[in-house]
N, C-alpha and C. Protein backbone atom coordinates (compact mmCIF):
# COMPACT_ATOMS: atom_id res chain seq x y z
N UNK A 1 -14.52 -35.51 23.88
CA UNK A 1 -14.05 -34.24 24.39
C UNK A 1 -12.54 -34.10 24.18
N UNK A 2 -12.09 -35.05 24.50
CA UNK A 2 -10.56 -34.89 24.05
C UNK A 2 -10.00 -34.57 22.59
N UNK A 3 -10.89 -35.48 21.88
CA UNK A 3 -10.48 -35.24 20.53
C UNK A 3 -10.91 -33.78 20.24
N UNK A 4 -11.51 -33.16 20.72
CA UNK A 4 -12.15 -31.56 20.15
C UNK A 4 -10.69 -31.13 20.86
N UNK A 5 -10.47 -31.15 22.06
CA UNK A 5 -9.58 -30.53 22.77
C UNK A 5 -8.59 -30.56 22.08
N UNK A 6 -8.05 -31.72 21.46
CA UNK A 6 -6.97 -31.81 20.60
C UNK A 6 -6.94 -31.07 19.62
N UNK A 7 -8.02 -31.60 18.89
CA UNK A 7 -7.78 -30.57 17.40
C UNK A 7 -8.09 -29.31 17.63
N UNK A 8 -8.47 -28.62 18.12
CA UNK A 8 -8.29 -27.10 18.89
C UNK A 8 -6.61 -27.16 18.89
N UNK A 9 -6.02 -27.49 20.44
CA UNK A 9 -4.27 -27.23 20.36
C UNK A 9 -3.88 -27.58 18.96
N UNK A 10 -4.33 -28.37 18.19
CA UNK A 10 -3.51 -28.26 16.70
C UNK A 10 -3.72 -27.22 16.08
N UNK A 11 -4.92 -26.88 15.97
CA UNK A 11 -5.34 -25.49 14.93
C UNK A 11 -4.57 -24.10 15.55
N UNK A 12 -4.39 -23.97 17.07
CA UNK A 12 -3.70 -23.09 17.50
C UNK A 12 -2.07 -23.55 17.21
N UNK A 13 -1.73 -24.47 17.07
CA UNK A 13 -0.20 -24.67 16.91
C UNK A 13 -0.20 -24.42 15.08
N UNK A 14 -0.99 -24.94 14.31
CA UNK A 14 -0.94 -24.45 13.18
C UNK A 14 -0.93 -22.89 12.60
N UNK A 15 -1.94 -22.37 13.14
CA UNK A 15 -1.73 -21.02 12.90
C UNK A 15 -0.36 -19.50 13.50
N UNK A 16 0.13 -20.83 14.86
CA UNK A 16 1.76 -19.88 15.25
C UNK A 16 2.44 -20.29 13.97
N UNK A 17 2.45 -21.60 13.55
CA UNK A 17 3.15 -22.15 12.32
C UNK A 17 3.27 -20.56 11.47
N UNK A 18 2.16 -20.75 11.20
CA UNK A 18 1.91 -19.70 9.24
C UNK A 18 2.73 -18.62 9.89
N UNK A 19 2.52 -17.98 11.19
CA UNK A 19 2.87 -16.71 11.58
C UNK A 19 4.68 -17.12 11.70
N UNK A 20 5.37 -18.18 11.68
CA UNK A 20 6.79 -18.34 11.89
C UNK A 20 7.25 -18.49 10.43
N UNK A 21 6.49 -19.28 10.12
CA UNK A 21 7.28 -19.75 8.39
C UNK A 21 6.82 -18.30 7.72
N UNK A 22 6.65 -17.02 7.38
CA UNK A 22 6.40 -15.98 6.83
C UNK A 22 7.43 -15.85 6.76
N UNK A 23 7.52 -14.64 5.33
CA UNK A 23 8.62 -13.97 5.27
C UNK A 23 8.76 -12.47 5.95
N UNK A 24 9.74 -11.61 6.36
CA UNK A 24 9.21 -10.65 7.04
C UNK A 24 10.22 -9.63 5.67
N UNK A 25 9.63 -8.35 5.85
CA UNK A 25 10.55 -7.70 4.74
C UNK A 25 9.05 -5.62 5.22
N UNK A 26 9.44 -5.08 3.99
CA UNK A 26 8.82 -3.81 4.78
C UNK A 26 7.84 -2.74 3.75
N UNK A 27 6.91 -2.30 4.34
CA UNK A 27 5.96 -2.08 3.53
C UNK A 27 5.87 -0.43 3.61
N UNK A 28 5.40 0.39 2.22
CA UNK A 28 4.67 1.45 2.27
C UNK A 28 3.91 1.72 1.48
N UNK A 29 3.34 3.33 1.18
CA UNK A 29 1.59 2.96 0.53
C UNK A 29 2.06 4.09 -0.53
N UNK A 30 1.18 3.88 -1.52
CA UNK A 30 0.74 4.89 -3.15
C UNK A 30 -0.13 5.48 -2.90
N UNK A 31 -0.09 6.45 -3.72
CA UNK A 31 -0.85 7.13 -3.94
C UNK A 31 -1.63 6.86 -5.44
N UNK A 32 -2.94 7.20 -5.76
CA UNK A 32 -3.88 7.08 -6.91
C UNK A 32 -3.10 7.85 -7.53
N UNK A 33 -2.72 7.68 -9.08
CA UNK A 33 -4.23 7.17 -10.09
C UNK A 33 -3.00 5.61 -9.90
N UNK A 34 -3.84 4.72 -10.11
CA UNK A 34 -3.22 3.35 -9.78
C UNK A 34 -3.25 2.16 -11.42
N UNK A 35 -3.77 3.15 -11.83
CA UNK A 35 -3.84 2.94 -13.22
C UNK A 35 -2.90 3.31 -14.00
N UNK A 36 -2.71 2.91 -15.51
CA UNK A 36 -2.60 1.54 -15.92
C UNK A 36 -1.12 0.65 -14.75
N UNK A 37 -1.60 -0.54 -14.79
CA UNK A 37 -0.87 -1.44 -13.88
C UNK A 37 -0.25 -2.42 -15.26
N UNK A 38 1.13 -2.76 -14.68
CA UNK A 38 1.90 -4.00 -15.07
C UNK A 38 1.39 -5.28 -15.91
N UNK A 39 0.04 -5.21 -14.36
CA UNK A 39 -0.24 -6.96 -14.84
C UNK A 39 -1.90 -6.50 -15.39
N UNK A 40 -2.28 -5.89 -15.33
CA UNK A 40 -3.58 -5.68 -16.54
C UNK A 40 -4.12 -4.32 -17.17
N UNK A 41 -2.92 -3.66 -17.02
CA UNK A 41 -3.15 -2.49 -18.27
C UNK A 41 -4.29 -1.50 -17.38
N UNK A 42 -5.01 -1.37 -18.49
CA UNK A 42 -6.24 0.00 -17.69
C UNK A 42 -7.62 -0.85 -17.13
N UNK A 43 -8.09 -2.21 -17.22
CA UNK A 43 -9.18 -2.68 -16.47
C UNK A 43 -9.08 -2.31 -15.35
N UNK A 44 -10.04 -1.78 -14.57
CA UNK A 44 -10.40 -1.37 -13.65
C UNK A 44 -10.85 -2.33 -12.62
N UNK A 45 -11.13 -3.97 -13.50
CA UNK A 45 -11.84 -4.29 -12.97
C UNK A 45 -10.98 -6.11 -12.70
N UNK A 46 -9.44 -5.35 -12.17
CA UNK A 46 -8.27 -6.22 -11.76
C UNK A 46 -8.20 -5.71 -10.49
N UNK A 47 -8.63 -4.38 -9.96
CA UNK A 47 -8.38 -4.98 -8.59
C UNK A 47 -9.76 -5.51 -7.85
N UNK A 48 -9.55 -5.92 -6.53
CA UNK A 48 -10.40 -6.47 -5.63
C UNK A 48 -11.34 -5.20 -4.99
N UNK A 49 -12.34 -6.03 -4.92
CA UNK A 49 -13.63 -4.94 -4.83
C UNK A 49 -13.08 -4.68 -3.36
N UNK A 50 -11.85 -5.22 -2.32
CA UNK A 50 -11.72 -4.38 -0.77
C UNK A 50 -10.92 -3.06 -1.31
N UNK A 51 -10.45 -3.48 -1.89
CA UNK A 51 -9.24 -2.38 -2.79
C UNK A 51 -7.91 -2.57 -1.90
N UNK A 52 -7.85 -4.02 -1.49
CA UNK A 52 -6.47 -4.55 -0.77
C UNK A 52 -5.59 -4.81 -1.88
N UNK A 53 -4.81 -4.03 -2.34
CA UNK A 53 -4.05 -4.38 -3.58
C UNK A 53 -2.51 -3.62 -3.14
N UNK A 54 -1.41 -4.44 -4.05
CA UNK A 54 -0.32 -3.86 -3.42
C UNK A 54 0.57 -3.98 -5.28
N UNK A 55 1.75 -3.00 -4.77
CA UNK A 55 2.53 -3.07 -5.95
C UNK A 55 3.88 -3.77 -5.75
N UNK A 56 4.76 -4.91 -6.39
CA UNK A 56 5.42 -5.83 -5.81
C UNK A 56 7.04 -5.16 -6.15
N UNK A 57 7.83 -5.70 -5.27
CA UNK A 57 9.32 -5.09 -5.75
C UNK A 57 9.45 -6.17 -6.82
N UNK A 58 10.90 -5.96 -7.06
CA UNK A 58 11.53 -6.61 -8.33
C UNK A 58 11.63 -8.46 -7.50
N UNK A 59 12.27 -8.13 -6.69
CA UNK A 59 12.38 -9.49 -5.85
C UNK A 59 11.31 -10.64 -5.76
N UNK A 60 9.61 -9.76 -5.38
CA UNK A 60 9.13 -10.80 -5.86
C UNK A 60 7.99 -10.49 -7.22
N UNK A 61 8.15 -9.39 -7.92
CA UNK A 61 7.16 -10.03 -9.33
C UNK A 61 7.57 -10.65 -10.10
N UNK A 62 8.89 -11.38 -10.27
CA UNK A 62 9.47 -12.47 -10.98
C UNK A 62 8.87 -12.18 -12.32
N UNK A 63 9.16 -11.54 -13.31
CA UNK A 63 8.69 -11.36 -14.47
C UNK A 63 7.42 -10.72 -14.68
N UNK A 64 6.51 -10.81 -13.73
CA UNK A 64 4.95 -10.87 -14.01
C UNK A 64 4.35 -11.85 -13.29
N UNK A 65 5.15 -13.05 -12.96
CA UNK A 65 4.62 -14.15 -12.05
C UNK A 65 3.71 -13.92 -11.01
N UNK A 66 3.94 -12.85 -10.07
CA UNK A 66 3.20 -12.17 -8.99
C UNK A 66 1.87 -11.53 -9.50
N UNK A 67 1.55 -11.17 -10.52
CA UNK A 67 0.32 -10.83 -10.63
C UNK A 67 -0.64 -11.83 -10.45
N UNK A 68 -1.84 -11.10 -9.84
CA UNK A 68 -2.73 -11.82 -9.28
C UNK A 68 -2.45 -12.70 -7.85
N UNK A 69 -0.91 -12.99 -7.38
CA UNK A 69 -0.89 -13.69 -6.39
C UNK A 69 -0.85 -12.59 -4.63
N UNK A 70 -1.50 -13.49 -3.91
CA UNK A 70 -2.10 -13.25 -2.74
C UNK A 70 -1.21 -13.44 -1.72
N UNK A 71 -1.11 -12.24 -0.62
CA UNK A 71 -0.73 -12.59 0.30
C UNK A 71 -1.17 -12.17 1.66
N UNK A 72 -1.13 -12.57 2.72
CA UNK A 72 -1.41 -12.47 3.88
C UNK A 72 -0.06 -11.96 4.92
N UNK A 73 -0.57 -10.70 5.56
CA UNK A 73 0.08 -10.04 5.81
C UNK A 73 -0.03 -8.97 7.44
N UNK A 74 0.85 -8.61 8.30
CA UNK A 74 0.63 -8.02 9.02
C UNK A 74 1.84 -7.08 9.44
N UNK A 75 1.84 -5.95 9.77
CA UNK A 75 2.71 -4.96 10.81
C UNK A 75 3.24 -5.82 11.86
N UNK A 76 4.54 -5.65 11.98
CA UNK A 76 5.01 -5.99 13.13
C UNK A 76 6.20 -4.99 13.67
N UNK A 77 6.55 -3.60 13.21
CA UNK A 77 7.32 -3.16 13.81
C UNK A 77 7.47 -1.50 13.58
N UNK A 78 7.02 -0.75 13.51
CA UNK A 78 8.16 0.98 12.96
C UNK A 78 7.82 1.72 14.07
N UNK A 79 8.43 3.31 13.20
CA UNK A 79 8.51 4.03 14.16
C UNK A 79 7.53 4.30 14.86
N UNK A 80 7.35 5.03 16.10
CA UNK A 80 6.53 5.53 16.94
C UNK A 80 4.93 4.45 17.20
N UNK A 81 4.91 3.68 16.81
CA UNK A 81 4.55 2.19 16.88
C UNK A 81 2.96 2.05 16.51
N UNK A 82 3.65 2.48 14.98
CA UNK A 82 2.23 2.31 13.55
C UNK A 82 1.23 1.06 13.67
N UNK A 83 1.54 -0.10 14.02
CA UNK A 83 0.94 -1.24 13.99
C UNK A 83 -0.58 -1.39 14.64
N UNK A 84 -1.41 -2.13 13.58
CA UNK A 84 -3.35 -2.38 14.13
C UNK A 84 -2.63 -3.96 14.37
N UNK A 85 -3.50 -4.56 14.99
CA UNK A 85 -3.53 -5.75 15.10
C UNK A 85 -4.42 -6.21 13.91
N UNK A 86 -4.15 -7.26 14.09
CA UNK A 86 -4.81 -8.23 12.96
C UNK A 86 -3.93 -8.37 11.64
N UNK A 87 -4.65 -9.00 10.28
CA UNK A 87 -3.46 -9.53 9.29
C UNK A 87 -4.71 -9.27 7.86
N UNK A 88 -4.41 -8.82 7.21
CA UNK A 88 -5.08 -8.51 5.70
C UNK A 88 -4.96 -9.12 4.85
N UNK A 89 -5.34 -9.74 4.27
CA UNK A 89 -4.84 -10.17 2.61
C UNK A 89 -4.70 -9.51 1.30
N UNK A 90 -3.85 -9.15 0.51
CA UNK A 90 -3.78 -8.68 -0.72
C UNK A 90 -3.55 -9.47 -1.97
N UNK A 91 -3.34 -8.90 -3.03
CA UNK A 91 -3.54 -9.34 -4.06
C UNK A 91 -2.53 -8.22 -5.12
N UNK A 92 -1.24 -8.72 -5.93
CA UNK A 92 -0.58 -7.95 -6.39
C UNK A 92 -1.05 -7.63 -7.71
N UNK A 93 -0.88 -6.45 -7.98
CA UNK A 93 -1.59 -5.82 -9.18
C UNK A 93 -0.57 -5.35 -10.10
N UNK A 94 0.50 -5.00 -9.69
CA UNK A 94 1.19 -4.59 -10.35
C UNK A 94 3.22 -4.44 -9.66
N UNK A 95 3.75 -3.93 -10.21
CA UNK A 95 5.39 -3.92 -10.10
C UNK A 95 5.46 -2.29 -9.42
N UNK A 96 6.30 -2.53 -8.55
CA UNK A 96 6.72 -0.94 -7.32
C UNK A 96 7.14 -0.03 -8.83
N UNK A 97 6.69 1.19 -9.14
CA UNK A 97 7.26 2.00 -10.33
C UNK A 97 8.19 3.09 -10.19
N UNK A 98 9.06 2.76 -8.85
CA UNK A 98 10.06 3.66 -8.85
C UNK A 98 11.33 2.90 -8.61
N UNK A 99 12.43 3.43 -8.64
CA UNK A 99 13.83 2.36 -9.08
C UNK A 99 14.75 3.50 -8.14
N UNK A 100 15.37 2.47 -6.81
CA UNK A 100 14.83 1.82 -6.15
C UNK A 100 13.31 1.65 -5.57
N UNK A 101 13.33 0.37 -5.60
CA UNK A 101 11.75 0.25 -5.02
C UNK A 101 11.74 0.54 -3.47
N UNK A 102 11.02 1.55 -2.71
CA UNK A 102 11.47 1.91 -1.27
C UNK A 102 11.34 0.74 -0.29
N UNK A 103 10.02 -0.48 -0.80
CA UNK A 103 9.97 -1.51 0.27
C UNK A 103 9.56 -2.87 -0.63
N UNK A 104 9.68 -3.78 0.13
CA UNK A 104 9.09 -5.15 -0.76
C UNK A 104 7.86 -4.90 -1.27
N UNK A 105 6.62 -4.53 -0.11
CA UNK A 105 5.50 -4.46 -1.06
C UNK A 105 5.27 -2.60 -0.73
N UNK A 106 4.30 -2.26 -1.63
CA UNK A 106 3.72 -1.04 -2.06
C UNK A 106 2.34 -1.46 -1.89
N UNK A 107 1.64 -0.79 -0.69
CA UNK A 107 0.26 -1.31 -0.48
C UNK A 107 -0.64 0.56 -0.91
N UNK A 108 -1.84 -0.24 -1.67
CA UNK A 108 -3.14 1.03 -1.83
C UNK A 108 -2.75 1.44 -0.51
N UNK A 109 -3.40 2.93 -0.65
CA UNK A 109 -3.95 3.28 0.48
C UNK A 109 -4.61 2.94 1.74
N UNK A 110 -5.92 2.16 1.33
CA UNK A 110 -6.84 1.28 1.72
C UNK A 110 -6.45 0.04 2.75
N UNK A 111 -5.17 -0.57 2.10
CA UNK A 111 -4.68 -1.39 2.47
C UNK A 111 -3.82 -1.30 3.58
N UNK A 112 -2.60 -0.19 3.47
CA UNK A 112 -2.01 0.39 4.09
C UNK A 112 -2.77 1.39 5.65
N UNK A 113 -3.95 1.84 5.95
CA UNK A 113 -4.51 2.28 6.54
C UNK A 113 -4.94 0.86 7.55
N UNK A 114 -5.53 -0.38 7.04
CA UNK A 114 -6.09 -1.05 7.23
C UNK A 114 -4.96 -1.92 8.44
N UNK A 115 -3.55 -1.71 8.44
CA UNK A 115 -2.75 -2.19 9.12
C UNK A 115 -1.95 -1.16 9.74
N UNK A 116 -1.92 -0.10 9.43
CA UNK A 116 -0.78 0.76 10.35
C UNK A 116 -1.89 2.20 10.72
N UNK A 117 -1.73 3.31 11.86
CA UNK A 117 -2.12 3.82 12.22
C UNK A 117 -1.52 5.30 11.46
N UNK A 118 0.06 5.06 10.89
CA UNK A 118 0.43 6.27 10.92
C UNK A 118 0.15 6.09 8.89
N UNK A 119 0.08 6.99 8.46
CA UNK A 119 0.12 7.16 7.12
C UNK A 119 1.30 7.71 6.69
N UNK A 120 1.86 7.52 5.36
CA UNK A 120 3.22 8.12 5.00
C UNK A 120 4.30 7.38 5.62
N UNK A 121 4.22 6.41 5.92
CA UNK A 121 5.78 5.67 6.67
C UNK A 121 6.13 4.54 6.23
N UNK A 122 7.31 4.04 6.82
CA UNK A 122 7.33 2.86 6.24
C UNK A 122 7.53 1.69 7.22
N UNK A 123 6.89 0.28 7.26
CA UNK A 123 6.75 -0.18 8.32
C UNK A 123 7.17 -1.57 7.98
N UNK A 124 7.23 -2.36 9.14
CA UNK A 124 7.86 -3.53 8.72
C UNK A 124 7.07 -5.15 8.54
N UNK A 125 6.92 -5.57 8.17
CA UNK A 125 5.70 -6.52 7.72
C UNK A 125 6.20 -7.97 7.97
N UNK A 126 5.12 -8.74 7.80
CA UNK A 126 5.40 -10.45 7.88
C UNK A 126 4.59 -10.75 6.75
N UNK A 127 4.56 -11.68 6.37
CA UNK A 127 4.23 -11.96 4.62
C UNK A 127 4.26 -12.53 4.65
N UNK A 128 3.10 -13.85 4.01
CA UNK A 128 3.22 -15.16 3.67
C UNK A 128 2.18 -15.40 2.34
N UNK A 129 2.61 -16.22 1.21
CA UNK A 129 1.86 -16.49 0.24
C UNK A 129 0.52 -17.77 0.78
C-alpha cells in the first residue's frame, strides 16, 4: 500500500513538473483555407485527423525544424477570462504567414475553440514540447 501511495505522490509531483518546466508565450487562431502549408505543400493529408494543428512563429520553426513537432498546451491568462480548463496537444504544420507574427503559436480554429471560450483574441499559453 505504501508503495502505490508513493508512486501516486510521484506521478502527481511529476505532472506539476511538466506544468513548471513549460514555456509560456501567447496564442491566436486562423482562419481556412489552411492550405498550401510550409512544411507539406497542398497534402491534405498532413494535418491530424483532430484538426489540432497550429502555425509556428519564426522563433520556433527554426528553418522547418518544427514541422511535424508536437506540443502540449494550455490557456492560462487574457482578457475577460477566455480560458477552458484542460491542455490539448498540437502538431505544427506550418510557419505564422504574416510578418510580424501576432503570437508564438497560430492555432486552427478547432484548436483554438478547444481551449479558450472567446474567439478572435489573443490569449496567453503554457507550452511544452
Amino acid at each position: 500500500m505504501r508503495f502505490i501511495l508513493a508512486f501516486l505522490i510521484m506521478e502527481w509531483l511529476a505532472f506539476d513538473v511538466f506544468l513548471v518546466v513549460g514555456d509560456v508565450g501567447t496564442a491566436t487562431s486562423y482562419d481556412p483555407p489552411y492550405l498550401p502549408t510550409r512544411c507539406n505543400g497542398n497534402n491534405q493529408e498532413q494535418f491530424p485527423e483532430s484538426a489540432m494543428f497550429v502555425a509556428a512563429s519564426k522563433g520556433l520553426w527554426n528553418n522547418g525544424a518544427a514541422c511535424g513537432r508536437r506540443y502540449r498546451m494550455r490557456c492560462i491568462s487574457g482578457l475577460k477570462r477566455p480560458c477552458k480548463d484542460g491542455s490539448i496537444v498540437v502538431e505544427v504544420v506550418d510557419i505564422c504567414r504574416t510578418n510580424p507574427c501576432p503570437a508564438t503559436l497560430i492555432l486552427s480554429n478547432k484548436a483554438f475553440d478547444a481551449i479558450s471560450r472567446i474567439p478572435d483574441t489573443k490569449i496567453n499559453i503554457e507550452y511544452a514540447q
